[in-house]
Every structure is written in C-alpha cells, then in structure tokens.
N, C-alpha and C. Protein backbone atom coordinates (compact mmCIF):
# COMPACT_ATOMS: atom_id res chain seq x y z
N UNK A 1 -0.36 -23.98 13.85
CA UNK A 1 0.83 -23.16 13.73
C UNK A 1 0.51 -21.98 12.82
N UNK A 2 1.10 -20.83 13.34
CA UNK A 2 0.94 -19.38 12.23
C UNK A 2 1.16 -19.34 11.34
N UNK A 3 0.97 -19.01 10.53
CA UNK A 3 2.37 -18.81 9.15
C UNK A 3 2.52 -17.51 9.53
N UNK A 4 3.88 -16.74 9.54
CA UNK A 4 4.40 -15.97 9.36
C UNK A 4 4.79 -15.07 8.26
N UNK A 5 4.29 -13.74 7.94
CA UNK A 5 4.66 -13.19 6.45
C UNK A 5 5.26 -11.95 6.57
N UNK A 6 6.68 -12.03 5.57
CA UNK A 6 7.25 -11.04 5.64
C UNK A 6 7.64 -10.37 4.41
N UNK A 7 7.32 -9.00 4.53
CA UNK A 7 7.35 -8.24 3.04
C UNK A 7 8.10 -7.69 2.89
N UNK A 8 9.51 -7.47 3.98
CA UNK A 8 10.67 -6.84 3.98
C UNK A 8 10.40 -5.22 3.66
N UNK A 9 9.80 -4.96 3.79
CA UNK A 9 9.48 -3.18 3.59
C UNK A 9 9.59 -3.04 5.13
N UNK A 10 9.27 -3.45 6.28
CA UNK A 10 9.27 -2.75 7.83
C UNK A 10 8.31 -1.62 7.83
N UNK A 11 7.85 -2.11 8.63
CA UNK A 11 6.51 -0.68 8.67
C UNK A 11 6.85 0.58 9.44
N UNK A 12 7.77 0.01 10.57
CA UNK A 12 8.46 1.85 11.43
C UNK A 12 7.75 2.70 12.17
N UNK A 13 6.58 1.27 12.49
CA UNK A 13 5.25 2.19 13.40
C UNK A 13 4.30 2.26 12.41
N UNK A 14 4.33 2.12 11.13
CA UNK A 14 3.22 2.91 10.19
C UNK A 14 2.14 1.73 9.75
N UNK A 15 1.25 2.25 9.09
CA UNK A 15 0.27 1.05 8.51
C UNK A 15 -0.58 1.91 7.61
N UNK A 16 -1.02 1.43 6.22
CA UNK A 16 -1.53 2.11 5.58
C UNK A 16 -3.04 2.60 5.51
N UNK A 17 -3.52 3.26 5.27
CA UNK A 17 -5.49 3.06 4.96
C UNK A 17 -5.57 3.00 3.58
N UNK A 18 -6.86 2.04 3.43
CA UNK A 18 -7.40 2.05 1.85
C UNK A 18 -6.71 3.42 1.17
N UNK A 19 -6.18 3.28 0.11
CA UNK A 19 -5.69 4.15 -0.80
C UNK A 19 -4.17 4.20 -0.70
N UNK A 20 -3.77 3.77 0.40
CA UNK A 20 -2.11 3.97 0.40
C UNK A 20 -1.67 4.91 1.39
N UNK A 21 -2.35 5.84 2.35
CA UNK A 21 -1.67 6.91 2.66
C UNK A 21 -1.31 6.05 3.84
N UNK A 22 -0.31 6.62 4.31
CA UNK A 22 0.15 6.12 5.98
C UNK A 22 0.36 6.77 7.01
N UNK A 23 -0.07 6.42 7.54
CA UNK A 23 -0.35 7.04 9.40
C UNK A 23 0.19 6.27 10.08
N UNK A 24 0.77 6.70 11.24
CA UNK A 24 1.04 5.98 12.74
C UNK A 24 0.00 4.98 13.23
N UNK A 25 0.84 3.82 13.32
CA UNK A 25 -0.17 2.76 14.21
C UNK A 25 -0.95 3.01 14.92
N UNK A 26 -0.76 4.63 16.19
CA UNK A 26 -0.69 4.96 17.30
C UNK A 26 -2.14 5.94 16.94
N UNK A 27 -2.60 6.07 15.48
CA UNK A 27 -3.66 6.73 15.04
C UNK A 27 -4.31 6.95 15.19
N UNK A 28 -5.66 7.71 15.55
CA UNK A 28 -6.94 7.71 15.91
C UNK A 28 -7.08 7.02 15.05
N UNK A 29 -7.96 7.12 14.39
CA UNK A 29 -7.94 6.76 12.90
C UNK A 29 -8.38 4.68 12.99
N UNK A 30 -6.59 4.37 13.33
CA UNK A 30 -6.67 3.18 13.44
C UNK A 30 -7.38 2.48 14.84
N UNK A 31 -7.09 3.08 15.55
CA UNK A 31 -7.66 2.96 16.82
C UNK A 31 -9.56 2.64 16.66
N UNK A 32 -9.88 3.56 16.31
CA UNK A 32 -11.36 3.47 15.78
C UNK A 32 -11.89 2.16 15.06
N UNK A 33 -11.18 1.89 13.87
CA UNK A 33 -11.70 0.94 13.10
C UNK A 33 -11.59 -0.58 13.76
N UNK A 34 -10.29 -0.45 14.54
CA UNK A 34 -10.06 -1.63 15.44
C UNK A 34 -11.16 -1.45 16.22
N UNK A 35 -11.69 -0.65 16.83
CA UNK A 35 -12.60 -1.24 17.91
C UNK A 35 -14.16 -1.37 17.47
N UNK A 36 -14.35 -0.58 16.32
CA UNK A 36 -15.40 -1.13 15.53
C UNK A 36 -15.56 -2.53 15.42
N UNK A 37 -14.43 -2.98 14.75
CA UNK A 37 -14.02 -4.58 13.89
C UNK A 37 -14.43 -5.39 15.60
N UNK A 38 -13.87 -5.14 16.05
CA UNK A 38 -14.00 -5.82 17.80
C UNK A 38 -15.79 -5.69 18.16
N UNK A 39 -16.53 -4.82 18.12
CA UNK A 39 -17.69 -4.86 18.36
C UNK A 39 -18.43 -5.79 17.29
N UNK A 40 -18.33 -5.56 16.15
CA UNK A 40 -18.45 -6.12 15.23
C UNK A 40 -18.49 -7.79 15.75
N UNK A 41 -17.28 -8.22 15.83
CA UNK A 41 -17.01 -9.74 16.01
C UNK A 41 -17.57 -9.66 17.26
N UNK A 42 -17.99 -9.56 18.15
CA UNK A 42 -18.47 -9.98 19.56
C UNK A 42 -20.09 -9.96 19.30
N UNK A 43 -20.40 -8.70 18.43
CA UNK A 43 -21.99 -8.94 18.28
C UNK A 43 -22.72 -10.07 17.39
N UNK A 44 -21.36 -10.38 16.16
CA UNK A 44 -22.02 -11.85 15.29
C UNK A 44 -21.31 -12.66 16.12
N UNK A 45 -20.95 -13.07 17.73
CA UNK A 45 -20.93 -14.39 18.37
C UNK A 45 -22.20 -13.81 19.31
N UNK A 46 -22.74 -12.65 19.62
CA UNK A 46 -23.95 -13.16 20.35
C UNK A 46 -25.43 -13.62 19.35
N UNK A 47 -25.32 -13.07 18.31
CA UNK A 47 -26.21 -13.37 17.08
C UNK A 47 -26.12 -15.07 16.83
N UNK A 48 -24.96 -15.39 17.08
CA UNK A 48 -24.65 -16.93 16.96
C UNK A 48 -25.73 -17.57 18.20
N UNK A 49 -25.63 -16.70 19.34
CA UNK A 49 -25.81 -17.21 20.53
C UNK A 49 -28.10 -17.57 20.56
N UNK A 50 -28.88 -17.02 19.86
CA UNK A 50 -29.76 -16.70 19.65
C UNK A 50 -30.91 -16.89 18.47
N UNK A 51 -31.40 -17.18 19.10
CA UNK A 51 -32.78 -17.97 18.04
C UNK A 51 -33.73 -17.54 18.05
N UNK A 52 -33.99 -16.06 18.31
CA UNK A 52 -35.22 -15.73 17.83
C UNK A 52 -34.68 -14.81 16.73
N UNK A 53 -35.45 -15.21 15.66
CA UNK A 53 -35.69 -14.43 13.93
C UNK A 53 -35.25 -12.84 14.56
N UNK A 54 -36.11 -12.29 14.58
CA UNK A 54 -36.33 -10.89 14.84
C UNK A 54 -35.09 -10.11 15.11
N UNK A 55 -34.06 -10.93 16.39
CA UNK A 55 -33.22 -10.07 16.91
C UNK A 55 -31.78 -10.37 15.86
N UNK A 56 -32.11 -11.81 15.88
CA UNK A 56 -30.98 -11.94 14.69
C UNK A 56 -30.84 -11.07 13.18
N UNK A 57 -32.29 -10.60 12.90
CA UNK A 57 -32.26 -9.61 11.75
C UNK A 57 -32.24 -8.46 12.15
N UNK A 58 -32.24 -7.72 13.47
CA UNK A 58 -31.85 -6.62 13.89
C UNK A 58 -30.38 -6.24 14.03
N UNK A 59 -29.67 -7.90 14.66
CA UNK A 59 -28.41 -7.67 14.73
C UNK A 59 -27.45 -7.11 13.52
N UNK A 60 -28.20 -8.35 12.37
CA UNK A 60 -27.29 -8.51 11.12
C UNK A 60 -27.56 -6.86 10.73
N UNK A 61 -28.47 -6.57 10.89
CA UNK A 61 -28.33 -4.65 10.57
C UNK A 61 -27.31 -4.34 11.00
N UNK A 62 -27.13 -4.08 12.39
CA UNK A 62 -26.17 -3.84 12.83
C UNK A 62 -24.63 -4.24 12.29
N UNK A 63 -24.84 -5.07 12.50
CA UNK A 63 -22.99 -5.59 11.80
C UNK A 63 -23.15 -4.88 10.60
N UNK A 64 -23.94 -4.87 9.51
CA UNK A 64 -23.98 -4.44 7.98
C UNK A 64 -23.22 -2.94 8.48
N UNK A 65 -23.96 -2.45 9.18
CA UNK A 65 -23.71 -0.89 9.46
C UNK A 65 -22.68 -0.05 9.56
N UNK A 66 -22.36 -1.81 11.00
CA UNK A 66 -20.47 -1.44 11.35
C UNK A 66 -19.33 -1.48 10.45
N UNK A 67 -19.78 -2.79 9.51
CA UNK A 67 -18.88 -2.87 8.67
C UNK A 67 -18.34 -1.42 7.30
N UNK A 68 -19.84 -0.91 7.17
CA UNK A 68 -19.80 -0.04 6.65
C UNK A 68 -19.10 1.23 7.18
N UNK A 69 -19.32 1.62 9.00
CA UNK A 69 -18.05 2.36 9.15
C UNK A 69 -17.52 2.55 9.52
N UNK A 70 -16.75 0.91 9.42
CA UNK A 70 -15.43 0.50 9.83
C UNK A 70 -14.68 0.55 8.51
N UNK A 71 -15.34 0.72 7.05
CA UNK A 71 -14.61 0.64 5.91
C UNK A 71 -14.35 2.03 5.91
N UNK A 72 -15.62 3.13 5.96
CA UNK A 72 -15.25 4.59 6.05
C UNK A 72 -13.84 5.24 6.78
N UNK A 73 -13.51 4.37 7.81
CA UNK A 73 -12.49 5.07 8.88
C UNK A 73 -11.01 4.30 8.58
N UNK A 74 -11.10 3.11 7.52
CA UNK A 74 -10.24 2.80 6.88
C UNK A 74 -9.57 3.53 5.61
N UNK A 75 -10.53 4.41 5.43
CA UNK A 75 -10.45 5.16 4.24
C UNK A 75 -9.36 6.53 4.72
N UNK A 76 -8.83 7.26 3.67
CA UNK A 76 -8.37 8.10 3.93
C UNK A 76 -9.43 9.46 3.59
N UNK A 77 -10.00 10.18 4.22
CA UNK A 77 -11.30 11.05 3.94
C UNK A 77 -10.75 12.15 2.91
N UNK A 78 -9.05 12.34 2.30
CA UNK A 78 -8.98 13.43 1.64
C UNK A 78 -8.70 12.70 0.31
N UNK A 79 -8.93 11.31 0.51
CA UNK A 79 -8.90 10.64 -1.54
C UNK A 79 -9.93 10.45 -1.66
C-alpha cells in the first residue's frame, strides 16, 4: 500500500528545482531530468543484467555521469 503525503500548499501545475525557484510541470527543464532519471534506471537494470567486469564499469560511468546531469537540470542555472 502507498502512503500518501500531503503538504497542503497545492502545487497549481508547479514543482520546484534545487534552490526553490518554480516552473511549470509542463517544463523543459523538468521534462529533461525525468527522462535522464528514466535512462538512468533502465541502464543500472541492464548492468544488473551482466557479468562481465568491463561493461559493468563502463556502465557505472555512465550512470555516475547521468546522475550528474540530471542534478545540473534540476538546478536552476541563474542561482
């Protein structure tokens, strides 16, 4: 079962980036980092999937990378 959480503020379409500023759900912005985060998780289940050394330390580059800018595009670039 979910737990459900509610902060009674209502977001109104909006969602914040690291620092506080807020943009439209509908964002580039957000759009981006979501599909980063999505590549991200699909490439550490094929890394799961795989046993040779080599590719698994190529992958984990990879994810390191994404994560890195998937945090950048979370950011607001003018704070």
């Amino acid at each position: 079962m979910a737990l459900k959480i509610y902060t009674k503020t209502g977001d109104a379409g909006s969602t914040s980036l690291i620092g506080g500023t807020k943009v439209p759900k509908s964002h580039l912005r957000i759009e981006s980092y979501g599909t980063v985060d999505e590549l991200n998780s699909h490439i550490g289940f094929c890394n799961d999937l795989l046993t040779d050394a080599f590719s698994k330390k190529q992958l984990k580059e990879i994810q390191d990378r994404l994560f890195t800018i998937g945090s950048s595009l979370a950011c607001d670039p003018d704070k």
